[in-house]
N, C-alpha and C. Protein backbone atom coordinates (compact mmCIF):
# COMPACT_ATOMS: atom_id res chain seq x y z
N UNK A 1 -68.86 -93.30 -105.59
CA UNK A 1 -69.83 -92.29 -105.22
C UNK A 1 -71.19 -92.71 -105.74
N UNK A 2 -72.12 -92.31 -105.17
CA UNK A 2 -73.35 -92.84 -105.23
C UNK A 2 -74.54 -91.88 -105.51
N UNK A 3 -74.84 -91.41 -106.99
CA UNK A 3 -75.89 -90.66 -106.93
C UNK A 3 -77.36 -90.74 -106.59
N UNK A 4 -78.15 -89.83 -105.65
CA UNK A 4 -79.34 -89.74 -105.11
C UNK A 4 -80.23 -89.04 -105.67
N UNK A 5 -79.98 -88.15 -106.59
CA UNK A 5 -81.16 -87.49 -107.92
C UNK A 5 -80.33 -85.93 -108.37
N UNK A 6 -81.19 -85.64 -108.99
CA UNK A 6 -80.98 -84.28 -109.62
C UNK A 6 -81.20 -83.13 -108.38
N UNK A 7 -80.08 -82.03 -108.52
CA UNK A 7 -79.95 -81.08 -107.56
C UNK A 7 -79.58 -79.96 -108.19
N UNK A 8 -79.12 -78.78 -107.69
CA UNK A 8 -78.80 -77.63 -108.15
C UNK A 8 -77.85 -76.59 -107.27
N UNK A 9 -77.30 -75.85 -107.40
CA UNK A 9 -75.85 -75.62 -106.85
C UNK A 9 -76.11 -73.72 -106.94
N UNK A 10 -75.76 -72.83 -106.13
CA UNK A 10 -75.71 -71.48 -106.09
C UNK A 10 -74.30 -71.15 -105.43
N UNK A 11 -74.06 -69.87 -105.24
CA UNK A 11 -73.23 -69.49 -104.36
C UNK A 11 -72.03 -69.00 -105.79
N UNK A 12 -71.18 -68.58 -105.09
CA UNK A 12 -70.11 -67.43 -105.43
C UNK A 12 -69.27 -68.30 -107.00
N UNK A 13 -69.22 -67.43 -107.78
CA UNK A 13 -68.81 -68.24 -108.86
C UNK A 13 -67.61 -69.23 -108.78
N UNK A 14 -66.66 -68.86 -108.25
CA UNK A 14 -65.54 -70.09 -107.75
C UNK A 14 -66.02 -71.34 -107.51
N UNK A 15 -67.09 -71.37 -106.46
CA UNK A 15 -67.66 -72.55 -105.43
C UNK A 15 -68.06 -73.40 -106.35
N UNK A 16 -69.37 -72.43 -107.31
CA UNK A 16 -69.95 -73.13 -108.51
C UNK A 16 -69.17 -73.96 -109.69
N UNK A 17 -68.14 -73.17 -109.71
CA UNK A 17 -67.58 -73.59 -110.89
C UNK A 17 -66.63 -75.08 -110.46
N UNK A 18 -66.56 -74.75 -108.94
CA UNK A 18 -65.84 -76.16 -107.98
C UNK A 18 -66.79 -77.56 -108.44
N UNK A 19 -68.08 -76.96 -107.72
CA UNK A 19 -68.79 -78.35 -107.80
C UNK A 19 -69.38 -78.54 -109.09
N UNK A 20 -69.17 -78.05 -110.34
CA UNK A 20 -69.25 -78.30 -111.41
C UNK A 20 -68.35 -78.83 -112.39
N UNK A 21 -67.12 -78.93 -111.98
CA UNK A 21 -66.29 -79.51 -112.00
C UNK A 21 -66.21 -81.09 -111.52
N UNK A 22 -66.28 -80.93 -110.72
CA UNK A 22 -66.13 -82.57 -109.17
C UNK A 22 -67.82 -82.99 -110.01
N UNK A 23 -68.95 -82.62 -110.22
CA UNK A 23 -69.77 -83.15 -110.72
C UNK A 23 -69.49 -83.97 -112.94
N UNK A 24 -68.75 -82.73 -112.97
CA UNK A 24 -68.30 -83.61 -114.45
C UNK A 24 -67.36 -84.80 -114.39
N UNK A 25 -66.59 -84.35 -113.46
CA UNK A 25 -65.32 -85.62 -113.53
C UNK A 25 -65.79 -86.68 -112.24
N UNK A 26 -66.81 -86.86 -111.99
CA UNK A 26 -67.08 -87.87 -110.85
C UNK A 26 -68.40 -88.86 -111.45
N UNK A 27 -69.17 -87.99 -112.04
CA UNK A 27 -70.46 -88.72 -112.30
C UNK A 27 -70.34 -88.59 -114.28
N UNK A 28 -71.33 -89.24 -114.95
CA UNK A 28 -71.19 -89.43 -116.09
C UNK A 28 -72.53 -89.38 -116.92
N UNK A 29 -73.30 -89.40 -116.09
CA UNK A 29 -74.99 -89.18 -116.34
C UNK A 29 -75.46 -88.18 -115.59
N UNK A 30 -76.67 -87.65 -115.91
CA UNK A 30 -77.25 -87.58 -114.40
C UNK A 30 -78.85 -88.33 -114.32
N UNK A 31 -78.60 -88.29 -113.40
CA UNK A 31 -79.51 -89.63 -113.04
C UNK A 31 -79.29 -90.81 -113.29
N UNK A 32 -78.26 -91.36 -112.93
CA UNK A 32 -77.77 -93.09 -113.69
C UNK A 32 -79.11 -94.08 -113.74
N UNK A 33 -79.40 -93.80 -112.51
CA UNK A 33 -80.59 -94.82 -111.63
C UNK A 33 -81.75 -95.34 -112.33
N UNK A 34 -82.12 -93.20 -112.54
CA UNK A 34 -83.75 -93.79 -113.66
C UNK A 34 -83.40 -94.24 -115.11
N UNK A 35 -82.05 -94.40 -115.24
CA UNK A 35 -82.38 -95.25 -116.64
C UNK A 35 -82.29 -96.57 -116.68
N UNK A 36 -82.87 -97.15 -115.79
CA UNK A 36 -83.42 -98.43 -115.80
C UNK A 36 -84.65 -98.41 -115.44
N UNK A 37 -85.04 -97.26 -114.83
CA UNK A 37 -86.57 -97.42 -114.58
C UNK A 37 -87.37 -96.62 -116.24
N UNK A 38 -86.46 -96.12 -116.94
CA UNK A 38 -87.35 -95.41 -118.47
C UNK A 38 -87.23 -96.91 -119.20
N UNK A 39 -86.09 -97.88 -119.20
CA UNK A 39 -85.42 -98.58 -119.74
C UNK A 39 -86.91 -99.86 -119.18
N UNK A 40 -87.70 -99.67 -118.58
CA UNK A 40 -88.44 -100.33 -118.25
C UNK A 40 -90.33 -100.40 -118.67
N UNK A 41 -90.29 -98.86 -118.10
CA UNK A 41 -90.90 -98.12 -118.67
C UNK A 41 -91.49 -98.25 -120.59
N UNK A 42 -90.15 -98.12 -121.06
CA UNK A 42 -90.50 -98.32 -122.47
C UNK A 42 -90.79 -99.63 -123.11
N UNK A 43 -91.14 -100.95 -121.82
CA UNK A 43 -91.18 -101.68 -121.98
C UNK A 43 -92.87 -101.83 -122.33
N UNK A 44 -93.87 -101.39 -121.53
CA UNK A 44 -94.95 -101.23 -120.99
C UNK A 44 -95.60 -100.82 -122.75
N UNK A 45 -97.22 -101.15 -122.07
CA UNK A 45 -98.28 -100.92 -123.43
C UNK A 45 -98.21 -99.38 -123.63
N UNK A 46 -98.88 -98.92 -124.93
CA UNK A 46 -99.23 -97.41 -124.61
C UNK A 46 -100.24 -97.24 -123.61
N UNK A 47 -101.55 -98.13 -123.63
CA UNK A 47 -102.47 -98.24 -122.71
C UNK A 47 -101.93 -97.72 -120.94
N UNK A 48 -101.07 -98.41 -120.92
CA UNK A 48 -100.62 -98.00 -119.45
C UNK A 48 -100.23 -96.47 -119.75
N UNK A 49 -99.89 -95.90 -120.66
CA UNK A 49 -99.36 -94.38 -120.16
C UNK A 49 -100.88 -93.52 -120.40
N UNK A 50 -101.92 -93.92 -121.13
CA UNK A 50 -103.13 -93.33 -121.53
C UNK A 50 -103.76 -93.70 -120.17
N UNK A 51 -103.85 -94.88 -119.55
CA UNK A 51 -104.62 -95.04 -117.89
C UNK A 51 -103.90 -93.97 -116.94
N UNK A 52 -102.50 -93.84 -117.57
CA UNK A 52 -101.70 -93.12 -116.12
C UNK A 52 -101.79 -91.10 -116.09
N UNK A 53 -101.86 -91.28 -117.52
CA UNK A 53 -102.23 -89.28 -117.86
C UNK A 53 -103.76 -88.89 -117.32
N UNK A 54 -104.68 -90.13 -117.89
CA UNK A 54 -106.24 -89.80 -117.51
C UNK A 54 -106.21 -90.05 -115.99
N UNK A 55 -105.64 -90.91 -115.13
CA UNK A 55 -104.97 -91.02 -113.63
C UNK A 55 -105.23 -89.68 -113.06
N UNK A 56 -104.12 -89.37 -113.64
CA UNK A 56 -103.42 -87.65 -112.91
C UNK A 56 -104.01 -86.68 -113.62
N UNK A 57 -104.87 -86.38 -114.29
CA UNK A 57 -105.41 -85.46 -114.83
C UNK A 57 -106.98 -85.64 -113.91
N UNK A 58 -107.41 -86.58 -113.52
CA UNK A 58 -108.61 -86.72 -112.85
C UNK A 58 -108.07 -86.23 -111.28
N UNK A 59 -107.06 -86.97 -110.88
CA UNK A 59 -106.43 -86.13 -109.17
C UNK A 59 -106.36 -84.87 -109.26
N UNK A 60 -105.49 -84.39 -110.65
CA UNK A 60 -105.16 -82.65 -110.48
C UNK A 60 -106.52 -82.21 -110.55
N UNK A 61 -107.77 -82.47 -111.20
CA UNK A 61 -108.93 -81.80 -111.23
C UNK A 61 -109.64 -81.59 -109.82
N UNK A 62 -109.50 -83.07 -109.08
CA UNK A 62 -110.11 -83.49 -108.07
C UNK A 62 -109.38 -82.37 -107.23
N UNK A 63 -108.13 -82.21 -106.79
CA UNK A 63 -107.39 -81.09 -105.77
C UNK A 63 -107.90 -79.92 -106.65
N UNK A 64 -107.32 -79.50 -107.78
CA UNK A 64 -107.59 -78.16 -107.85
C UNK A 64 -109.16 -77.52 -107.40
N UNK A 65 -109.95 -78.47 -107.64
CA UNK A 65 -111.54 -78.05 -107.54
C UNK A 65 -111.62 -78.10 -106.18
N UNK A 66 -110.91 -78.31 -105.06
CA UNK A 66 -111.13 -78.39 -103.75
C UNK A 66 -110.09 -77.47 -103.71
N UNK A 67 -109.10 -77.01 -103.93
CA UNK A 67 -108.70 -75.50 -103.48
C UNK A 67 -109.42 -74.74 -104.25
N UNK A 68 -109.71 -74.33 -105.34
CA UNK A 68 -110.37 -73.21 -105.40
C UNK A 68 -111.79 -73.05 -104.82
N UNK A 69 -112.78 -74.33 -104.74
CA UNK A 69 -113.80 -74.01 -103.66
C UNK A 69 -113.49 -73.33 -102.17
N UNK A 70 -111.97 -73.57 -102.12
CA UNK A 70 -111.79 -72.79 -101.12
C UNK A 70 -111.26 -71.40 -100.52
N UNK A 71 -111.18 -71.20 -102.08
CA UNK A 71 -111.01 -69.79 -101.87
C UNK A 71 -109.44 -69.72 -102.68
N UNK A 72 -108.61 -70.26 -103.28
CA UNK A 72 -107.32 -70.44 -103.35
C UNK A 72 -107.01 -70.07 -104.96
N UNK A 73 -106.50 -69.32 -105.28
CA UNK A 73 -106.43 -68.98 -107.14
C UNK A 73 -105.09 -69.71 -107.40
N UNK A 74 -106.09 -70.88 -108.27
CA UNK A 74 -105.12 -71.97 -108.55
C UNK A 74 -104.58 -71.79 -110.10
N UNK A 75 -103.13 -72.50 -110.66
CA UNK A 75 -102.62 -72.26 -111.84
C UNK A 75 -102.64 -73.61 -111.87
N UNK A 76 -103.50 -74.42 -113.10
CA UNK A 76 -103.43 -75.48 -113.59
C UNK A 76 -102.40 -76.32 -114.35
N UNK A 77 -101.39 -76.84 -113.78
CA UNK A 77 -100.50 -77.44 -114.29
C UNK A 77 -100.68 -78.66 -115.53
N UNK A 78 -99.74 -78.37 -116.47
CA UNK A 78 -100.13 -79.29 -117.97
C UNK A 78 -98.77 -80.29 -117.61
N UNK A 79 -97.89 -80.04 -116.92
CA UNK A 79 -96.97 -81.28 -116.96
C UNK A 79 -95.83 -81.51 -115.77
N UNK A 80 -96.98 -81.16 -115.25
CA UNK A 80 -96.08 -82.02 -113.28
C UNK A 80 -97.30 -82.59 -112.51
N UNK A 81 -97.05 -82.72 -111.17
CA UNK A 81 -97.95 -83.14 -110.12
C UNK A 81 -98.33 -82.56 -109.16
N UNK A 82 -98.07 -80.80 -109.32
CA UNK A 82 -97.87 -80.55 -108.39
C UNK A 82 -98.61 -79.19 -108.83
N UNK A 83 -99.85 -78.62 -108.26
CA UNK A 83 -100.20 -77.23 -108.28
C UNK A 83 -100.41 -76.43 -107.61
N UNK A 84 -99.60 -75.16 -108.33
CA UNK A 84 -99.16 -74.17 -107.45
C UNK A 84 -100.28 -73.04 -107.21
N UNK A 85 -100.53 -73.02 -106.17
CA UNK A 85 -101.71 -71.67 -105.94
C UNK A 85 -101.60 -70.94 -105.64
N UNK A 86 -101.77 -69.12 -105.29
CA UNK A 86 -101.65 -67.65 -104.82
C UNK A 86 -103.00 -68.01 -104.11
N UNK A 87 -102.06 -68.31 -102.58
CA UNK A 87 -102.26 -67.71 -101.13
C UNK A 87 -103.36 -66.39 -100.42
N UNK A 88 -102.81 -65.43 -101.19
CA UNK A 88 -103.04 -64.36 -100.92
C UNK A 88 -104.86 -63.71 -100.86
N UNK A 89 -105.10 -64.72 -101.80
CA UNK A 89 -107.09 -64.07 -101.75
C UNK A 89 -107.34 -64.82 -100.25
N UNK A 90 -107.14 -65.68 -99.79
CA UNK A 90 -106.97 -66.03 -98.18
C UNK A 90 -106.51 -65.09 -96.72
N UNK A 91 -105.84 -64.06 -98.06
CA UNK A 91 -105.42 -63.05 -96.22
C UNK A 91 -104.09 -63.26 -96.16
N UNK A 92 -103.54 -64.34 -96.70
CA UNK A 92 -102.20 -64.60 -96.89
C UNK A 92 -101.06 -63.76 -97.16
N UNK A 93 -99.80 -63.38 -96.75
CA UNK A 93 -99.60 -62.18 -97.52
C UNK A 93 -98.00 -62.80 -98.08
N UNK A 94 -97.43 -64.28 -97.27
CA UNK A 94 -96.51 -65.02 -98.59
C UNK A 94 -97.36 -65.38 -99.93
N UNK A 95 -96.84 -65.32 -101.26
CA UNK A 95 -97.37 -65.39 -102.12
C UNK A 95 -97.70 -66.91 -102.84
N UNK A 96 -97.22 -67.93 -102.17
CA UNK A 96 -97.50 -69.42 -103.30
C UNK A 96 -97.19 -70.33 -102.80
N UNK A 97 -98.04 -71.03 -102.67
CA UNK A 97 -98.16 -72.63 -102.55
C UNK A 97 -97.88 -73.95 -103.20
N UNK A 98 -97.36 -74.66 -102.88
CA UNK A 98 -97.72 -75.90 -103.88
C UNK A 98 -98.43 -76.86 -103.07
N UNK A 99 -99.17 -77.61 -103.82
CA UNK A 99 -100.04 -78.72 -103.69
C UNK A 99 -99.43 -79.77 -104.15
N UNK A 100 -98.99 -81.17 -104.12
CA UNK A 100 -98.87 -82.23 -104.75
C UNK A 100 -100.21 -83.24 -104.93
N UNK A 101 -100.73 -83.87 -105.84
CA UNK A 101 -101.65 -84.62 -106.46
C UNK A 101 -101.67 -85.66 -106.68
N UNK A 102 -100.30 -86.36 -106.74
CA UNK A 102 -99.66 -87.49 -107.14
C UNK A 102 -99.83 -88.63 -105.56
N UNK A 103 -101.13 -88.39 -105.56
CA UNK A 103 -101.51 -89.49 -104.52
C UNK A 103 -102.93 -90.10 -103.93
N UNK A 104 -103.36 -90.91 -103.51
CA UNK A 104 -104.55 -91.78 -103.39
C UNK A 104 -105.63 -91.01 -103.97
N UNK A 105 -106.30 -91.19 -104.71
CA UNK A 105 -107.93 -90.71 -104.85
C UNK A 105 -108.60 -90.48 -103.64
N UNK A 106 -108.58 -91.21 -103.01
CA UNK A 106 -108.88 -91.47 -101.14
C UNK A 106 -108.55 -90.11 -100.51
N UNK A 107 -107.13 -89.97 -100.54
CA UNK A 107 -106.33 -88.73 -99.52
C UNK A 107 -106.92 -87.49 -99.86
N UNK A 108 -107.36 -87.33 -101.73
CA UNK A 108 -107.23 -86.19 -101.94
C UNK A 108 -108.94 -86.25 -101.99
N UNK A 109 -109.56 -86.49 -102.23
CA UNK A 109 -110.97 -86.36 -101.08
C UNK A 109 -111.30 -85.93 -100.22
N UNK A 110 -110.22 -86.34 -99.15
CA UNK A 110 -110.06 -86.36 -97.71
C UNK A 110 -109.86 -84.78 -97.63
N UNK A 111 -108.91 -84.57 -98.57
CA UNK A 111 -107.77 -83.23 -98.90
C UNK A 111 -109.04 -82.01 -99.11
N UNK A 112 -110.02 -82.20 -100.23
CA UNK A 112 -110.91 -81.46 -100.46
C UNK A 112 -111.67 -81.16 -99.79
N UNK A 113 -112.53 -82.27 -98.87
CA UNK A 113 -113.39 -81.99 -97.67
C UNK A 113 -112.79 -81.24 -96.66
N UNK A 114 -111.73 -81.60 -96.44
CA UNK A 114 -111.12 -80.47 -95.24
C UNK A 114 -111.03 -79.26 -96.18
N UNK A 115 -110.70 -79.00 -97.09
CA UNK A 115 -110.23 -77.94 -97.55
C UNK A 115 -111.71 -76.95 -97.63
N UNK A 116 -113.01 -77.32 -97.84
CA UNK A 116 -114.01 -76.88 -97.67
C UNK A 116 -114.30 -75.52 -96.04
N UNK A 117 -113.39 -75.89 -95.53
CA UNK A 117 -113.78 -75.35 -94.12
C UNK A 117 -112.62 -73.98 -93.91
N UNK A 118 -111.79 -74.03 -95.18
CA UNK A 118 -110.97 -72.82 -95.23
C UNK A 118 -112.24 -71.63 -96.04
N UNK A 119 -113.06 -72.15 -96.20
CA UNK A 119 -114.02 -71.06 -97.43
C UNK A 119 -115.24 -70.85 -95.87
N UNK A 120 -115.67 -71.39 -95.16
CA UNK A 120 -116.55 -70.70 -94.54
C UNK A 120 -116.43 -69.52 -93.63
């Protein structure tokens, strides 16, 4: 069997307690995979993780400041890639969004300028 990442399981306590089962006695980690990529990882300078936080802390600024110019009440995330905003000052009446950040300086530019034209 071949694990593909971390997941999560609902439904009627029997079912749960099924695939929690078949998940203990089948697999032995979870996540086998990324521990060769941490195992790699911890190979690296500190420098690379100080370029990669100031990275993503400059994208999340760059998106968040282009949704909320647009009108969007954003919650500033301290440790993912991904920020979640309330919809709703838009007219919206589902309540939350997510944004992901974790990509080109370029895109999310791109991302902000369009996003400018939800505020006029």
């Amino acid at each position: 069997m071949r694990e593909h990442g971390v997941a999560w399981v609902t439904g009627a306590p029997d079912l749960v307690a099924a695939v929690r089962s078949a998940k203990q006695f089948l697999t032995y980690v979870a996540s086998g995979p990324f521990q060769y990529a941490v195992a790699e990882a911890l190979r690296l300078a500190d420098s690379y993780f100080a370029d990669f936080c100031a990275d993503m802390l400059a994208k999340r600024d760059l998106l968040a400041g282009g949704l909320e110019r647009a009108g969007f009440k954003v919650f500033h995330p301290a440790g993912t890639y991904f920020i979640t905003t309330d919809i709703r000052p838009l007219g919206e009446s589902d309540g939350f969004t997510r944004f992901a950040f974790c990509k080109r300086t370029g895109v999310l530019e791109e991302a902000a300028s369009r996003l400018k034209t939800l505020a006029a």
